[in-house]
Structure formats: structure tokens, C-alpha cells
C-alpha atoms as a PDB file:
ATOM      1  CA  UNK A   1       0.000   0.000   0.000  1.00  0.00           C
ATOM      2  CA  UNK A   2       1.250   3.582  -0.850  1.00  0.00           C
ATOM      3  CA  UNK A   3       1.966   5.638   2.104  1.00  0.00           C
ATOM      4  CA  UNK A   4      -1.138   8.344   2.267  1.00  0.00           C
ATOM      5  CA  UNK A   5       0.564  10.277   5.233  1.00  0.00           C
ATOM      6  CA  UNK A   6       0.941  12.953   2.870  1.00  0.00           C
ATOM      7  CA  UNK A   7      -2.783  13.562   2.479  1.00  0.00           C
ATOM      8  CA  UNK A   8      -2.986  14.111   6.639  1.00  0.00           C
ATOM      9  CA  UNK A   9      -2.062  17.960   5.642  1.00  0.00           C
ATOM     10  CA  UNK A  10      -3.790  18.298   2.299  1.00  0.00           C
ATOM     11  CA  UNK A  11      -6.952  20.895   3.221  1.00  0.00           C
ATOM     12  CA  UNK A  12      -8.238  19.636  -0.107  1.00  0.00           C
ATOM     13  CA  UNK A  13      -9.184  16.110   2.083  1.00  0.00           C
ATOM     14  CA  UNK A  14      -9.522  17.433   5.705  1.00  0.00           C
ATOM     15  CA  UNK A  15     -10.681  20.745   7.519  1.00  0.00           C
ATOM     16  CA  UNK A  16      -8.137  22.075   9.933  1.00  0.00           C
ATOM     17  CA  UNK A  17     -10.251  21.010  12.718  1.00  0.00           C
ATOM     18  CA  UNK A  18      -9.941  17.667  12.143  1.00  0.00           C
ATOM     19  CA  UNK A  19      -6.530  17.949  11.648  1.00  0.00           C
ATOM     20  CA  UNK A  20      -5.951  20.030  14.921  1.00  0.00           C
ATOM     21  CA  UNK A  21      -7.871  17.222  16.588  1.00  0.00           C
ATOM     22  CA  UNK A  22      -6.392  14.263  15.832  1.00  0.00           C
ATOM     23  CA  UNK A  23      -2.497  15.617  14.713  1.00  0.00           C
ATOM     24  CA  UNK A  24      -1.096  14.643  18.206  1.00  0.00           C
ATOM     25  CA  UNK A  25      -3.387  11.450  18.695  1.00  0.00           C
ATOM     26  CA  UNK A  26      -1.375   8.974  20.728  1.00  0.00           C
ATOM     27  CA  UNK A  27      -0.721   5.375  19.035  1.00  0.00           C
ATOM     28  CA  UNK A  28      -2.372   3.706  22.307  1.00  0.00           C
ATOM     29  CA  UNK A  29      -5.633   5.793  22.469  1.00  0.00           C
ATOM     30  CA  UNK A  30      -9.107   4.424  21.296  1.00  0.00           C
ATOM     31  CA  UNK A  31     -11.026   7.128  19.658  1.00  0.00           C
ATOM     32  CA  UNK A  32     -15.105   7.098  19.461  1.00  0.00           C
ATOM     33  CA  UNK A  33     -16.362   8.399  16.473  1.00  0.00           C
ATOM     34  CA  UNK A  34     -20.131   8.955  16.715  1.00  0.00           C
ATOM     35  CA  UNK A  35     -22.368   7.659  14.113  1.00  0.00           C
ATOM     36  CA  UNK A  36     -25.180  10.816  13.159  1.00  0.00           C
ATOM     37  CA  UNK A  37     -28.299   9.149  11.985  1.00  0.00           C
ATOM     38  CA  UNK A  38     -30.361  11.804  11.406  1.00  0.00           C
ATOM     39  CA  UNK A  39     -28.267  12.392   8.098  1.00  0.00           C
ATOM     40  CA  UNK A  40     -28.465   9.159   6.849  1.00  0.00           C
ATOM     41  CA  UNK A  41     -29.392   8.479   2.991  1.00  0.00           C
ATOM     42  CA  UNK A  42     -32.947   7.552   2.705  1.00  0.00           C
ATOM     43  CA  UNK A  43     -34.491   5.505  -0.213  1.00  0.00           C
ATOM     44  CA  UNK A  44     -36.439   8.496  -2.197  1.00  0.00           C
ATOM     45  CA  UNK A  45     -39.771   7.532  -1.234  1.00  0.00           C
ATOM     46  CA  UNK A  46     -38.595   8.012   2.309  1.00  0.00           C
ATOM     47  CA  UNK A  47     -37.316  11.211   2.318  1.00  0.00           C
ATOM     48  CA  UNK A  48     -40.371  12.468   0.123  1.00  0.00           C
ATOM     49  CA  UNK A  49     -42.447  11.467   3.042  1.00  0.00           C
ATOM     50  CA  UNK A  50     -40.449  13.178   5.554  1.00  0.00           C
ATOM     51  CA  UNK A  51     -39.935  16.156   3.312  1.00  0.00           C
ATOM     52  CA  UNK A  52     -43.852  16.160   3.163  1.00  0.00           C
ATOM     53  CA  UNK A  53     -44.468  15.434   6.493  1.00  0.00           C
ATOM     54  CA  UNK A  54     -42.525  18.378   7.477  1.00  0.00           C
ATOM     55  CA  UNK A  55     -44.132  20.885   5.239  1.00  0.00           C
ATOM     56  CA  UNK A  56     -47.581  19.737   6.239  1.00  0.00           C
ATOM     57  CA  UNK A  57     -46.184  20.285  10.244  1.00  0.00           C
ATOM     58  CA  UNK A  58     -45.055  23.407   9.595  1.00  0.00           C
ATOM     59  CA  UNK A  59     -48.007  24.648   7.706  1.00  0.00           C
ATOM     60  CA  UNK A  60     -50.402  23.479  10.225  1.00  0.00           C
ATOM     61  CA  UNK A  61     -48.842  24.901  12.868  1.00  0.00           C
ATOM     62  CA  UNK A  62     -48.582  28.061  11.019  1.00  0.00           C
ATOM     63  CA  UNK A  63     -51.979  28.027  10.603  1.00  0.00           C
ATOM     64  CA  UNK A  64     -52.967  27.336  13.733  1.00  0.00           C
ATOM     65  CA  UNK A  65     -50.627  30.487  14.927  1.00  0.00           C
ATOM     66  CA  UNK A  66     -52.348  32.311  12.573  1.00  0.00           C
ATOM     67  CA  UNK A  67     -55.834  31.533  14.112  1.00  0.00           C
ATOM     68  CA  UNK A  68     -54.871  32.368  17.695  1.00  0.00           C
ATOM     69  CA  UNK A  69     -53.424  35.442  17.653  1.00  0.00           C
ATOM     70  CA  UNK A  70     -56.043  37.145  15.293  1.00  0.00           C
ATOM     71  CA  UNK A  71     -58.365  35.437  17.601  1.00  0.00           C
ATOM     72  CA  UNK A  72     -56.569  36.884  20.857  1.00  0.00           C
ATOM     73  CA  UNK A  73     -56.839  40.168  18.508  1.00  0.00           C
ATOM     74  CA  UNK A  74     -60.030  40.895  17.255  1.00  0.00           C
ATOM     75  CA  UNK A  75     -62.075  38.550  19.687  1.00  0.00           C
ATOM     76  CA  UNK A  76     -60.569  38.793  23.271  1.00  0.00           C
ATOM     77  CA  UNK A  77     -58.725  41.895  22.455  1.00  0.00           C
ATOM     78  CA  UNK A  78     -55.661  40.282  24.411  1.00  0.00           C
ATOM     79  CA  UNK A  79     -53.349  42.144  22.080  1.00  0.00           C
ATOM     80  CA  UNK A  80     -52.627  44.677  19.795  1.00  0.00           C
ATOM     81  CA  UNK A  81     -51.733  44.652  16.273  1.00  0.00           C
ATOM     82  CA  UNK A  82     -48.484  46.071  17.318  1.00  0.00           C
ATOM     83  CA  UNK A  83     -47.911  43.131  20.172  1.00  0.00           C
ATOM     84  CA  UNK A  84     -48.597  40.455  17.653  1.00  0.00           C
ATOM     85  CA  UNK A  85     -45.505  41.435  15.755  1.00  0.00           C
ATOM     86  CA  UNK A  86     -43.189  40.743  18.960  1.00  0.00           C
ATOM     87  CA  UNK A  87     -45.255  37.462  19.003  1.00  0.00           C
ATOM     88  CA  UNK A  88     -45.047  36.357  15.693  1.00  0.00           C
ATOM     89  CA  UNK A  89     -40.844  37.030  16.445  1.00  0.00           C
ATOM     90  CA  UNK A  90     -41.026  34.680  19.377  1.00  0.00           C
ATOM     91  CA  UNK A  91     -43.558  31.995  18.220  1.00  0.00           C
ATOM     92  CA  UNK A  92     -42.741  31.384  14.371  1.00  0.00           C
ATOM     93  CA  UNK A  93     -39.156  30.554  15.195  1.00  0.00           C
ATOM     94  CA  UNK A  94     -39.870  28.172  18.377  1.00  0.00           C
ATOM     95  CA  UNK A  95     -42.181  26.572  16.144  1.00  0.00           C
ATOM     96  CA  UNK A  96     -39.900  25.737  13.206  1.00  0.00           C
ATOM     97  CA  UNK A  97     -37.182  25.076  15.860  1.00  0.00           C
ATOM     98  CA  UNK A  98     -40.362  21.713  17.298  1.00  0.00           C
ATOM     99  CA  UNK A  99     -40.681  20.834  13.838  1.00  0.00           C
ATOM    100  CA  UNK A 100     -37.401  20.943  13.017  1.00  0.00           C
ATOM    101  CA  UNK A 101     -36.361  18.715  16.526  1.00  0.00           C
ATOM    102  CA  UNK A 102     -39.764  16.167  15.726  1.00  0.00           C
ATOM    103  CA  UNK A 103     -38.574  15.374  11.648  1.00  0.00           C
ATOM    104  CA  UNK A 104     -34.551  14.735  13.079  1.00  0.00           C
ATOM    105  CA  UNK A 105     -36.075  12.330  15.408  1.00  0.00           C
ATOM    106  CA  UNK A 106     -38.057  10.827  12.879  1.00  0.00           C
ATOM    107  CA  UNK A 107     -35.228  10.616  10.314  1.00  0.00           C
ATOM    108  CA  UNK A 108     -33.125   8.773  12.857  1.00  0.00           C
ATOM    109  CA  UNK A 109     -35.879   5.964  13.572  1.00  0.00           C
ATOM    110  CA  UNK A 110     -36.578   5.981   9.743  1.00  0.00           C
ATOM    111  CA  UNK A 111     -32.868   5.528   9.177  1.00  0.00           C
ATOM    112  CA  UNK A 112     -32.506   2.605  12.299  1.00  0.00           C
ATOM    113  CA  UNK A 113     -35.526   0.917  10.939  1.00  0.00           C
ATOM    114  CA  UNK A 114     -33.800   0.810   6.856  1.00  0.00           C
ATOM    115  CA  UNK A 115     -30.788  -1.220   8.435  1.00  0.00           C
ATOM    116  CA  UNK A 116     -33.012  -3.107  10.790  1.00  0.00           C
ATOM    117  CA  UNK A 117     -32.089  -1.554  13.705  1.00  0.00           C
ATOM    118  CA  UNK A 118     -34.799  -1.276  16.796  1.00  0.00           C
ATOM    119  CA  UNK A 119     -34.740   2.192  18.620  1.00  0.00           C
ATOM    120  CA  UNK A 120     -33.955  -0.019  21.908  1.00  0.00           C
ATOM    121  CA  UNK A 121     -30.431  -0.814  20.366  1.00  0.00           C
ATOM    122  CA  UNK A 122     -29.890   2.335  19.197  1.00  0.00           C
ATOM    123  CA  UNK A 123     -27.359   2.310  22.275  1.00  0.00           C
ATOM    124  CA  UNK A 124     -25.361  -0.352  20.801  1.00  0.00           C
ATOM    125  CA  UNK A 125     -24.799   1.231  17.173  1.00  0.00           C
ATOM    126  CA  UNK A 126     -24.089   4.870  17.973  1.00  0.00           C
ATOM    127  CA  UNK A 127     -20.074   4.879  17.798  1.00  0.00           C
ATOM    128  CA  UNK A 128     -17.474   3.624  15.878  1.00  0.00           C
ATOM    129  CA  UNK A 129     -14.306   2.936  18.003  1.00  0.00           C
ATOM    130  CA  UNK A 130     -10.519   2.803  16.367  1.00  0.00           C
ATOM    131  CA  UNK A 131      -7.429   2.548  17.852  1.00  0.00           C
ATOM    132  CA  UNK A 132      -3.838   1.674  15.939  1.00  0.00           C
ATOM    133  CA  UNK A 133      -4.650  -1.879  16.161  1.00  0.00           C
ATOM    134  CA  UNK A 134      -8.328  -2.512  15.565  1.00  0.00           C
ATOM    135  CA  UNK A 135     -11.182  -0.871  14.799  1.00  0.00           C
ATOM    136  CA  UNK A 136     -15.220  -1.653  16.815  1.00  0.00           C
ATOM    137  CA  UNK A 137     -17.766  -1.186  14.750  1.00  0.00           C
ATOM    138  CA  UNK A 138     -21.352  -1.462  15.941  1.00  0.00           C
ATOM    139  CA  UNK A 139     -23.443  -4.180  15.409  1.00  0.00           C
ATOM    140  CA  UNK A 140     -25.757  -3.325  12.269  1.00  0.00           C
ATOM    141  CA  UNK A 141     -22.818  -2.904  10.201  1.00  0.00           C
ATOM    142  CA  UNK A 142     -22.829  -6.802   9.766  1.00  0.00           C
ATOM    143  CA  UNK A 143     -25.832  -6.528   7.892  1.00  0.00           C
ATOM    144  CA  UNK A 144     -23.806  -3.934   5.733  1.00  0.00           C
ATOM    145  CA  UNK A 145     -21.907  -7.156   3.756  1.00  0.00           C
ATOM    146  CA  UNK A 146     -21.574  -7.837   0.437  1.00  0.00           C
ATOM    147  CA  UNK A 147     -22.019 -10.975   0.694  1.00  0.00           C
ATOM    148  CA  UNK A 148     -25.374 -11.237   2.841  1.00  0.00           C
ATOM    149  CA  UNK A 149     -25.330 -15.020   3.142  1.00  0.00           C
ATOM    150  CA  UNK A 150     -22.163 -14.583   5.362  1.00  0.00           C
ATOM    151  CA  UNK A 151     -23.549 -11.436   7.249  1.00  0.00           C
ATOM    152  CA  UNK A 152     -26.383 -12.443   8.296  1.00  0.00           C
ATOM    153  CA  UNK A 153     -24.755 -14.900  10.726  1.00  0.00           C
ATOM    154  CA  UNK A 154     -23.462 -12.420  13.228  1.00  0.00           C
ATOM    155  CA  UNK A 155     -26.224 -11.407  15.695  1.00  0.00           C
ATOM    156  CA  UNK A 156     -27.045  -7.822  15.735  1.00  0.00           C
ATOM    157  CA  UNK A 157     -26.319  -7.377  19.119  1.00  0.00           C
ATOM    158  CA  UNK A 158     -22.331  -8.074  18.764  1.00  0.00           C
ATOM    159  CA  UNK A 159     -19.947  -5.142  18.053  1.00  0.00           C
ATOM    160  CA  UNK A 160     -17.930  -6.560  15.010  1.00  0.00           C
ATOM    161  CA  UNK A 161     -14.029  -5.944  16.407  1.00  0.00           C
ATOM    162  CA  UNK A 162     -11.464  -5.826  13.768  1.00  0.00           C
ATOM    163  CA  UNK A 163      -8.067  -6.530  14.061  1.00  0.00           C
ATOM    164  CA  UNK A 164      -5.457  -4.461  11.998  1.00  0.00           C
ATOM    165  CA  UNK A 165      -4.347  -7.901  10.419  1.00  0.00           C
ATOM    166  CA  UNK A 166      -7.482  -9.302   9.474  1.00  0.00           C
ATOM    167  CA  UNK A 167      -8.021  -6.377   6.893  1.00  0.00           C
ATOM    168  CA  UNK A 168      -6.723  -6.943   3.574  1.00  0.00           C
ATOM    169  CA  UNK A 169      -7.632  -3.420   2.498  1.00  0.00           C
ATOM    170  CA  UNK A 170      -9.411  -0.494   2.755  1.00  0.00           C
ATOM    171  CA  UNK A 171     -10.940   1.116  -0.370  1.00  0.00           C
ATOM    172  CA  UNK A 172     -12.490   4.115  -0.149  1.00  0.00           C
ATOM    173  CA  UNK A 173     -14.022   5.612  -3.167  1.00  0.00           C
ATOM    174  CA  UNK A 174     -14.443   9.687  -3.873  1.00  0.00           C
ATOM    175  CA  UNK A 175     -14.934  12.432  -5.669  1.00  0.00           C
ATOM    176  CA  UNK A 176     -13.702  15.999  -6.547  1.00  0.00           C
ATOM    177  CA  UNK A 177     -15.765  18.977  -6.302  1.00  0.00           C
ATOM    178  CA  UNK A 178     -15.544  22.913  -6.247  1.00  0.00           C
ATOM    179  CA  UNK A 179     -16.581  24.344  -2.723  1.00  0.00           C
ATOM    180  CA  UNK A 180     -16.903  28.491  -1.958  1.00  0.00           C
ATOM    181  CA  UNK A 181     -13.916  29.764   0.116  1.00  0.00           C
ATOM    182  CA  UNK A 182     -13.115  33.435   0.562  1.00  0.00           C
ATOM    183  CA  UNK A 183     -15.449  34.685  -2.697  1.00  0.00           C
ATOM    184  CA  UNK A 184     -13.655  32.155  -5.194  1.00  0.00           C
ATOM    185  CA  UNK A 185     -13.637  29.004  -5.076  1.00  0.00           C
ATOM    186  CA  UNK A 186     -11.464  26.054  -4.472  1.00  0.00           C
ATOM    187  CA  UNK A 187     -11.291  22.272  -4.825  1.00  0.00           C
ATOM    188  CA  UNK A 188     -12.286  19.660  -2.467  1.00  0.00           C
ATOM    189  CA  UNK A 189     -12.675  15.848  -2.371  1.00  0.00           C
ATOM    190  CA  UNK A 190     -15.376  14.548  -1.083  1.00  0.00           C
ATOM    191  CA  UNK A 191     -15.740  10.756   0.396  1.00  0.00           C
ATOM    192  CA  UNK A 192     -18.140   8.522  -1.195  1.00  0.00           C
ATOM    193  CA  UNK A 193     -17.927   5.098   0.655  1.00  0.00           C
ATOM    194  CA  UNK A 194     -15.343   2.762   2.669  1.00  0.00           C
ATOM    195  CA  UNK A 195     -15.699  -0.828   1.546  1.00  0.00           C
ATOM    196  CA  UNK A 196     -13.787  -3.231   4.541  1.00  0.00           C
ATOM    197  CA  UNK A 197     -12.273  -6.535   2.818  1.00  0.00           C
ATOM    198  CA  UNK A 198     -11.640  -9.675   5.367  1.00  0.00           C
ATOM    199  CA  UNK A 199      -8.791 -12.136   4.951  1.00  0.00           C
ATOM    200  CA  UNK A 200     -11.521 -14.434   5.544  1.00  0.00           C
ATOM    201  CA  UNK A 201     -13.278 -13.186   2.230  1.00  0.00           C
ATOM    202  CA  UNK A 202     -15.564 -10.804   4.289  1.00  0.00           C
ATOM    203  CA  UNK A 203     -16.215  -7.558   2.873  1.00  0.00           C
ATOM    204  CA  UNK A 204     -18.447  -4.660   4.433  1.00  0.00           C
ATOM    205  CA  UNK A 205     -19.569  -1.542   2.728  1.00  0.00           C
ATOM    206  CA  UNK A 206     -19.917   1.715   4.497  1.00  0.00           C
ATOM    207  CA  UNK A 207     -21.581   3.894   1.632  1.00  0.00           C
ATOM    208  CA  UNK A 208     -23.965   6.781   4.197  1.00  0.00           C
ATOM    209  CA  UNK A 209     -23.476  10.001   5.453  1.00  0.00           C
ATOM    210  CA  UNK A 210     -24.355   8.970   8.521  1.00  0.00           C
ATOM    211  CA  UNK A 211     -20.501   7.476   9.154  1.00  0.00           C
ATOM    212  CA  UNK A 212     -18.060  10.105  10.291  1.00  0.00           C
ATOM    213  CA  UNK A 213     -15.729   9.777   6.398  1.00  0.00           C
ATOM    214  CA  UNK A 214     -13.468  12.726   7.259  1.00  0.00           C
ATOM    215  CA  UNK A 215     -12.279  11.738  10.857  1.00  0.00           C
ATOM    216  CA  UNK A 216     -12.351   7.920   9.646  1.00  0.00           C
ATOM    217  CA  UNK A 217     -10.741   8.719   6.633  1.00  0.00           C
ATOM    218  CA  UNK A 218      -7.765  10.793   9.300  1.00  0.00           C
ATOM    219  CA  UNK A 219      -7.202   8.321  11.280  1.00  0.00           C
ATOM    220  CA  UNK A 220      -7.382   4.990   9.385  1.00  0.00           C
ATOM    221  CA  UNK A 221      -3.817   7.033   7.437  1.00  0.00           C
ATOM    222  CA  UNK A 222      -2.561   8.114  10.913  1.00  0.00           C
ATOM    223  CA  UNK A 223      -2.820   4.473  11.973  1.00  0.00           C
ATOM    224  CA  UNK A 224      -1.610   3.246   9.210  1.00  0.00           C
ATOM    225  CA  UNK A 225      -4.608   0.856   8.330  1.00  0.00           C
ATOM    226  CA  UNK A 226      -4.451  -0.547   4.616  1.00  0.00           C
ATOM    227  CA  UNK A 227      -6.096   2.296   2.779  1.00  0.00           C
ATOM    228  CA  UNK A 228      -6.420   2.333  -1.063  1.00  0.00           C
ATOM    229  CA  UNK A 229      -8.406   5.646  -2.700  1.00  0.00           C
ATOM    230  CA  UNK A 230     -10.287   5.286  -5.961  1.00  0.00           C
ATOM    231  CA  UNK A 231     -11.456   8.263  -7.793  1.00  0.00           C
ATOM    232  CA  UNK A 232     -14.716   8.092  -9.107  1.00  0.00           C
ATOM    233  CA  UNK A 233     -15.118  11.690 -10.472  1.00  0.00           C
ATOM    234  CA  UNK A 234     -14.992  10.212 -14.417  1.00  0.00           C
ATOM    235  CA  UNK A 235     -16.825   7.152 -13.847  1.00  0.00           C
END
């Protein structure tokens, strides 16, 4: 494997944070790198729903906003036109702020209940752990196999340790893209999935934004873990 140290200072792969984070990480440390499921890639039907179910949340409440205060107005003559404005200010933002909070938390059990995950065990799959020797990863990620007739035979409520020497490799496939920095522009690469292959013929596919790429990405090079790249930008 080509040595990728190189890449550890490249701000075209990581942000300075993560490289202020982890630049000094000692060899014997375990790091915990929390899984975000509330960002996870939905099937499209999925996140129509959500998207839908948001808009019709928002608009009822709206509504319903809408209905009280020109009821508290013109009915009880509670307030005055003028006071409603410092309402509105108040209540329209706490409201999107609920909906907001209610379609995360329904993302996250949407995005548990794609990889078979029960909200009970969310617990158990919230972290991935790494260290210079093996990596934890939590339990749903055996259903994550390529070959499902060999994943399905680990029980979902194991963390999946790997060794450092039962990984043959490490491919992780990305992409280039132009981000906004400064009022011009400038060119960044962007992770697209990690895909884990097994001496034992194993191989597990991380392809979601809910896994933490960048820091992953950091530290698999800083420990020296088996990492190939593979541009997919012309494919």
C-alpha cells in the first residue's frame, strides 16, 4: 500500500479542525467516532415522506398560529396589532425550531428501521471505536456485507471488532468537487464510501453520510490501516 501520510495535511481532504484534533493522537488511544443518523441516505420515497411530512407540520402549525393570535386580537382583544408582531418574532421561530427537533427524530428511527435496527439498540450502534490496532464497529454494520449469506450470521447485538491484520484493504471511493472559500472558489474531495475486505473473504460496505468519512478517513492514514483511494469523479 502507498503511504497516504501525505494527504494528513492536504486541506483539499480534511478541515483544519480535524486535523488540529487528531495531529497529536497517541498510538495507544481508542477514539469514538459517533455515528449521526439523522443524516443518513434515505431511499427516495422516504425522504419524500419526511420532506412532506414536514411541510404539512409546519403549515399546520402556522396556521394554527395564525388563528390564535387574530383570535386573541379581534375577539378577546388580548393584544394589539403592534404586540402580535413581537409574538409572531417569538412563536414562528420556536415553532420551526419543534418541527425541526420532531422530523430529526423521525429521520433517525426511519434511518434505524432501513438497516433493521430497533430504537432499543440504538445504544449499541451509535459509535465507531478505532485505535492503531483494531477498529469496533457497531453491530448493524454486519448486515452492511456484500455478501449477505455470510452477514447475516453475526447477531445484531455483537460489536464486530477488527483486528489491523485481518483487513486486507481499505478502499475508499471519492470524488472531486468545487466548494466556496473566501469569494472564489477552491477544490475539495469529497468521500463517497469505505468498503472493509476480510482475509476471511468478508467484505463490508460503508456507503452513508451517517458514518463520520473525514475523521475515519484521518485516522485509518494516521494508523496506518491498509487504505487504497479510488477516484470516481470520471466514472
Amino acid at each position: 500500500m502507498n503511504n497516504l501520510h501525505h494527504l494528513l495535511t492536504d486541506n483539499r481532504w480534511f478541515y483544519s479542525s480535524i486535523s488540529r484534533k487528531y495531529r497529536n493522537i497517541s498510538p495507544d488511544k481508542v477514539v469514538i467516532l459517533p455515528i449521526t443518523w439523522g443524516v443518513m441516505r434515505l431511499p427516495f420515497k422516504n425522504e419524500v415522506k419526511l420532506a412532506s411530512l414536514l411541510a404539512f407540520m409546519l403549515l399546520v402549525c402556522f396556521g394554527l398560529l395564525n388563528l390564535t393570535v387574530t383570535a386573541l386580537v379581534n375577539d378577546f382583544q388580548v393584544f394589539t396589532e403592534r404586540e402580535t408582531e413581537a409574538l409572531y418574532g417569538v412563536s414562528v421561530p420556536l415553532i420551526t425550531l419543534l418541527c425541526l427537533v420532531i422530523y430529526y427524530q423521525l429521520r433517525v428511527k426511519t434511518s434505524l428501521r432501513s438497516v433493521g435496527v430497533k430504537p432499543a439498540e440504538l445504544k449499541l450502534n451509535k459509535q465507531i471505536d478505532i485505535a492503531a490496532n483494531h477498529i469496533t464497529f457497531p453491530p448493524f454494520v454486519a448486515q452492511l456485507g456484500v455478501d449477505k449469506s455470510i452477514a447475516n450470521k453475526l447477531l445484531s447485538t455483537n460489536t464486530m471488532l477488527l483486528s489491523k491484520d485481518k483487513i486486507v484493504r481499505i478502499d475508499v471511493k471519492w470524488y472531486s468537487f468545487y466548494a466556496s472559500d473566501n469569494g472564489g472558489s477552491m477544490k475539495k474531495n469529497q468521500i463517497y464510501s469505505f468498503e472493509i475486505a476480510l482475509h476471511d473473504g468478508q467484505c463490508f460496505e460503508l456507503n452513508s453520510w451517517a458514518f463520520p468519512y473525514s475523521s475515519l478517513l484521518y485516522l485509518l492514514i494516521k494508523f496506518n490501516y491498509p487504505v487504497v483511494l479510488k477516484d470516481i469523479s470520471k466514472e
